[in-house]
N, C-alpha and C. Protein backbone atom coordinates (compact mmCIF):
# COMPACT_ATOMS: atom_id res chain seq x y z
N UNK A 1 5.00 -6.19 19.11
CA UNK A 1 4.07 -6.99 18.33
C UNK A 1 3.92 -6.39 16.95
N UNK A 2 4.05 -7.12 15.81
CA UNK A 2 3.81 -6.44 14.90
C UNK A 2 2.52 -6.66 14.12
N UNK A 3 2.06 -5.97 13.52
CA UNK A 3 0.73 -6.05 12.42
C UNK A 3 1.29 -6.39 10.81
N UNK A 4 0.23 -6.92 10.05
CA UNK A 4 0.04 -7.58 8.97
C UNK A 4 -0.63 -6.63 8.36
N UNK A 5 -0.21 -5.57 7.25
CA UNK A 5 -1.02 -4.70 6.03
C UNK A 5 -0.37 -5.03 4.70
N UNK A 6 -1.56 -4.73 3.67
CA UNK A 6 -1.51 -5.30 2.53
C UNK A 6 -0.43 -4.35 1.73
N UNK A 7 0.84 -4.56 1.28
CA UNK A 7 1.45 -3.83 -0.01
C UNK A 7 0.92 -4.11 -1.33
N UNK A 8 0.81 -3.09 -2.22
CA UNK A 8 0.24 -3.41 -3.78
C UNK A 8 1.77 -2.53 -4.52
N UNK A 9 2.13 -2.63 -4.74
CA UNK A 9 3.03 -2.59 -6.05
C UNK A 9 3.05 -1.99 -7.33
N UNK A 10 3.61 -0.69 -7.95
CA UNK A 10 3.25 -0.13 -9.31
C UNK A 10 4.39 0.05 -9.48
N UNK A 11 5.07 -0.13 -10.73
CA UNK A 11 6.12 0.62 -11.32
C UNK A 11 6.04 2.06 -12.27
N UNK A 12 6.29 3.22 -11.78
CA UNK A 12 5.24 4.05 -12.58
C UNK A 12 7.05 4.63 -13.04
N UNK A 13 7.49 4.53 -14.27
CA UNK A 13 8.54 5.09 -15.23
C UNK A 13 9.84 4.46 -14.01
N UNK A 14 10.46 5.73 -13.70
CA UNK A 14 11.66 4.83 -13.06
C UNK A 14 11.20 4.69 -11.64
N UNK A 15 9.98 4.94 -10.76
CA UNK A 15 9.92 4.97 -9.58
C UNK A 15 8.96 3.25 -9.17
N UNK A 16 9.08 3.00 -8.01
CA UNK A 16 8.26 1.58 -7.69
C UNK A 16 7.09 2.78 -6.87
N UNK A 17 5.73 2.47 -7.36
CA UNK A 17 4.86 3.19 -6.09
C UNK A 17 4.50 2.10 -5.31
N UNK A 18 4.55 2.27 -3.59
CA UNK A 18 3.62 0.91 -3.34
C UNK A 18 2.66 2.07 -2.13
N UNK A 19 1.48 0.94 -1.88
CA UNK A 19 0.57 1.47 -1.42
C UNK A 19 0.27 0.67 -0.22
N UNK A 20 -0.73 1.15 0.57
CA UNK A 20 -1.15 0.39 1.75
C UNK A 20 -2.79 0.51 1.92
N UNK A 21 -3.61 -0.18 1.25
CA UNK A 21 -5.08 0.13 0.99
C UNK A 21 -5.51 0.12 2.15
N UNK A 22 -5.30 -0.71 3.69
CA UNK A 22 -6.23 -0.49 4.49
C UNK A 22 -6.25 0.56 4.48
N UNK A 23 -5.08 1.67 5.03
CA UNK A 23 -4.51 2.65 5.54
C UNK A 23 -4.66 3.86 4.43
N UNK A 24 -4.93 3.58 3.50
CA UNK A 24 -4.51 4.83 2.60
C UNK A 24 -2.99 5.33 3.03
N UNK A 25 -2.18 4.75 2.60
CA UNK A 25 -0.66 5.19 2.80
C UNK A 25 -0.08 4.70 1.79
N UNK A 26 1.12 5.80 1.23
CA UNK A 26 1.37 5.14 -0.13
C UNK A 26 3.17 6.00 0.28
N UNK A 27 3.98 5.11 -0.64
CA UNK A 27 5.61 6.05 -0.67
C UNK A 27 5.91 5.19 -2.15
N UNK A 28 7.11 5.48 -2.31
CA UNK A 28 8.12 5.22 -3.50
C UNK A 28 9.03 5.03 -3.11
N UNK A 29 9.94 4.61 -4.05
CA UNK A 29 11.28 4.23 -4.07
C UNK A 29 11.54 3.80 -5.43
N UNK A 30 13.28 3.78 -5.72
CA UNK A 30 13.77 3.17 -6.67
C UNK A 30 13.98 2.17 -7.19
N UNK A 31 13.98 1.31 -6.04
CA UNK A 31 13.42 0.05 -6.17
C UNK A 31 12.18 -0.69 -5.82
N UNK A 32 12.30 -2.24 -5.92
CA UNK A 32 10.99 -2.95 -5.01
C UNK A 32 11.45 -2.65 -3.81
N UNK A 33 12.58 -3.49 -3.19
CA UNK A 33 12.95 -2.92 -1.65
C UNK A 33 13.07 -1.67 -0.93
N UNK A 34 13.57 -0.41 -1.85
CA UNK A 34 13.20 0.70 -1.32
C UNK A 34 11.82 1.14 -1.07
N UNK A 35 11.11 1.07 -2.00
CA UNK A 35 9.82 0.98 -1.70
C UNK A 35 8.98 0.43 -0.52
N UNK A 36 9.34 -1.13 -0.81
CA UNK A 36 8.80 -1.77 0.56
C UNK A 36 9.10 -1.36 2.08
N UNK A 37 10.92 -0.84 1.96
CA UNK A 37 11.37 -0.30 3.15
C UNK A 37 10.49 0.88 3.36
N UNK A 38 10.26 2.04 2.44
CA UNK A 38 9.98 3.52 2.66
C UNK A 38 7.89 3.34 2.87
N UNK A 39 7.68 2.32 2.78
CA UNK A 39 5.99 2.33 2.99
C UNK A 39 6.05 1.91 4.42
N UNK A 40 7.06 0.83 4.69
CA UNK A 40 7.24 0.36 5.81
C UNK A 40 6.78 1.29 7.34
N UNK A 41 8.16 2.46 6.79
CA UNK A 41 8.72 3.41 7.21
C UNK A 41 7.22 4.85 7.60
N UNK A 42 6.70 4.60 6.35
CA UNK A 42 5.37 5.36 6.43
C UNK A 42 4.06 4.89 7.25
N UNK A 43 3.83 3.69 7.20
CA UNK A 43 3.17 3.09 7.88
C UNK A 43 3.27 3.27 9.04
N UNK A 44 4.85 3.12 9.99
CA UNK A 44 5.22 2.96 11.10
C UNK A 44 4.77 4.61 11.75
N UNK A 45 5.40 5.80 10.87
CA UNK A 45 4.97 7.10 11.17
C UNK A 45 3.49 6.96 11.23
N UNK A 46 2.91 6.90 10.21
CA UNK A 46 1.57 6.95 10.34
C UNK A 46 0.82 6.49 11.87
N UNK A 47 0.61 5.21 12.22
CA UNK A 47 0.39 4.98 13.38
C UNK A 47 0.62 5.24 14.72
N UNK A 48 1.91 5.80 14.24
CA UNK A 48 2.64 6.41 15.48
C UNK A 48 2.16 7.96 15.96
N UNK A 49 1.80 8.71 15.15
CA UNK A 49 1.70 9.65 14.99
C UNK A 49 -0.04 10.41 14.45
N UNK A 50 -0.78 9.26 13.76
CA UNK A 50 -2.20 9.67 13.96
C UNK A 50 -3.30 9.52 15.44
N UNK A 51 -4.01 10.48 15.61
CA UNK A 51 -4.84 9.78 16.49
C UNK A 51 -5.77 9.20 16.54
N UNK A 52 -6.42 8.23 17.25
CA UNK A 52 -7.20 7.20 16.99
C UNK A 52 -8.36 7.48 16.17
N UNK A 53 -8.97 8.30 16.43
CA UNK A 53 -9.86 8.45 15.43
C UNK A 53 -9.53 8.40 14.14
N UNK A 54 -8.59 9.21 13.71
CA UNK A 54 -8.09 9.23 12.46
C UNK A 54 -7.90 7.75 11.77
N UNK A 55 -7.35 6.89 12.65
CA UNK A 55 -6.77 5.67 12.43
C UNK A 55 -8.10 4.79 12.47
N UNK A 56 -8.91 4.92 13.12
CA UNK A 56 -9.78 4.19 12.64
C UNK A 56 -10.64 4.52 11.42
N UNK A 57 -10.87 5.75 11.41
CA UNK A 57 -11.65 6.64 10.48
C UNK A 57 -11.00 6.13 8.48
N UNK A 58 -9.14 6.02 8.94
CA UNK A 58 -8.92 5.69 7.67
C UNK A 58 -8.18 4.18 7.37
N UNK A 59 -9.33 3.32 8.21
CA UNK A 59 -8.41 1.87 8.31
C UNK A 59 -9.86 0.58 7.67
N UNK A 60 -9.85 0.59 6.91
CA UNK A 60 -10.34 -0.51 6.00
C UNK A 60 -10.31 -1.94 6.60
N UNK A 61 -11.19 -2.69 5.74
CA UNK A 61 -11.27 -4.09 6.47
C UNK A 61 -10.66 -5.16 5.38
N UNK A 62 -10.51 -6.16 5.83
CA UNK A 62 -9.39 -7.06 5.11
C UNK A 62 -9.42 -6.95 3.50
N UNK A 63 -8.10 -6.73 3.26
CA UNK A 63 -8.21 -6.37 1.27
C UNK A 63 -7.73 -8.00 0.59
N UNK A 64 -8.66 -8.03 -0.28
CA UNK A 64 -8.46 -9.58 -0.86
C UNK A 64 -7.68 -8.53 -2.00
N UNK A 65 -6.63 -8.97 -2.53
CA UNK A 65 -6.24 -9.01 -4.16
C UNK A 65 -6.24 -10.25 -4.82
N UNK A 66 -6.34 -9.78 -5.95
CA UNK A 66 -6.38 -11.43 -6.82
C UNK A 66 -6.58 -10.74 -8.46
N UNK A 67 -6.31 -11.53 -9.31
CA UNK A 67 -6.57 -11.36 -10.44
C UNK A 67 -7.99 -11.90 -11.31
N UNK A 68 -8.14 -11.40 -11.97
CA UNK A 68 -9.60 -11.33 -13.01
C UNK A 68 -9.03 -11.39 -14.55
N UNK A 69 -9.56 -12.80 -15.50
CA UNK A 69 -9.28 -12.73 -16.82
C UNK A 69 -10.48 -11.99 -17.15
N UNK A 70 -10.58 -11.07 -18.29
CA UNK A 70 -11.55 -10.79 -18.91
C UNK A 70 -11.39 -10.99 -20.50
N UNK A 71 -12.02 -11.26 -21.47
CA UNK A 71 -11.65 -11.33 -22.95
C UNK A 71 -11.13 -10.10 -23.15
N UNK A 72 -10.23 -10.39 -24.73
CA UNK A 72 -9.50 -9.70 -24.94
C UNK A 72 -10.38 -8.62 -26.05
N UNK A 73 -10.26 -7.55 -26.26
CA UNK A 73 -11.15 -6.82 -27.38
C UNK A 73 -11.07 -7.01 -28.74
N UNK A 74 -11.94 -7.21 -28.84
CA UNK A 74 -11.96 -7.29 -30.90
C UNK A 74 -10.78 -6.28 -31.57
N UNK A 75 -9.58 -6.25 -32.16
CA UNK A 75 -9.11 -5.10 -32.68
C UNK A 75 -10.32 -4.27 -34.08
């Protein structure tokens, strides 16, 4: 059975960071897909390998993303 967690996405110089906010879990890669694969990959350790407490202790409740316009600043 698999589970549904949120990826967020950074390009920080040549690396992709992505993250996993319920979880606090984060990896890199060189690409988007490496990335996505290697959080994947972290995620899967993670659960596998924390114990429940932990996992509940660092598991968040549903993450909305979305965007926000705000005005632009006076130069």
């Amino acid at each position: 059975m698999s589970q549904i967690f949120t990826a967020i996405l950074e390009r920080e110089g040549d690396l992709v960071v992505a993250l996993c906010p319920e979880l606090d879990v984060a990896s890199q890669g060189g690409t988007l897909d490496e990335a996505l694969s290697n959080l994947r990959e972290a995620i899967s350790l993670f659960l596998e390998f924390a114990g429940s407490e932990e996992i509940e202790a660092r598991t968040h409740g549903p993450i909305l993303v979305t965007q926000v316009e705000v005005p632009a600043r006076a130069s």
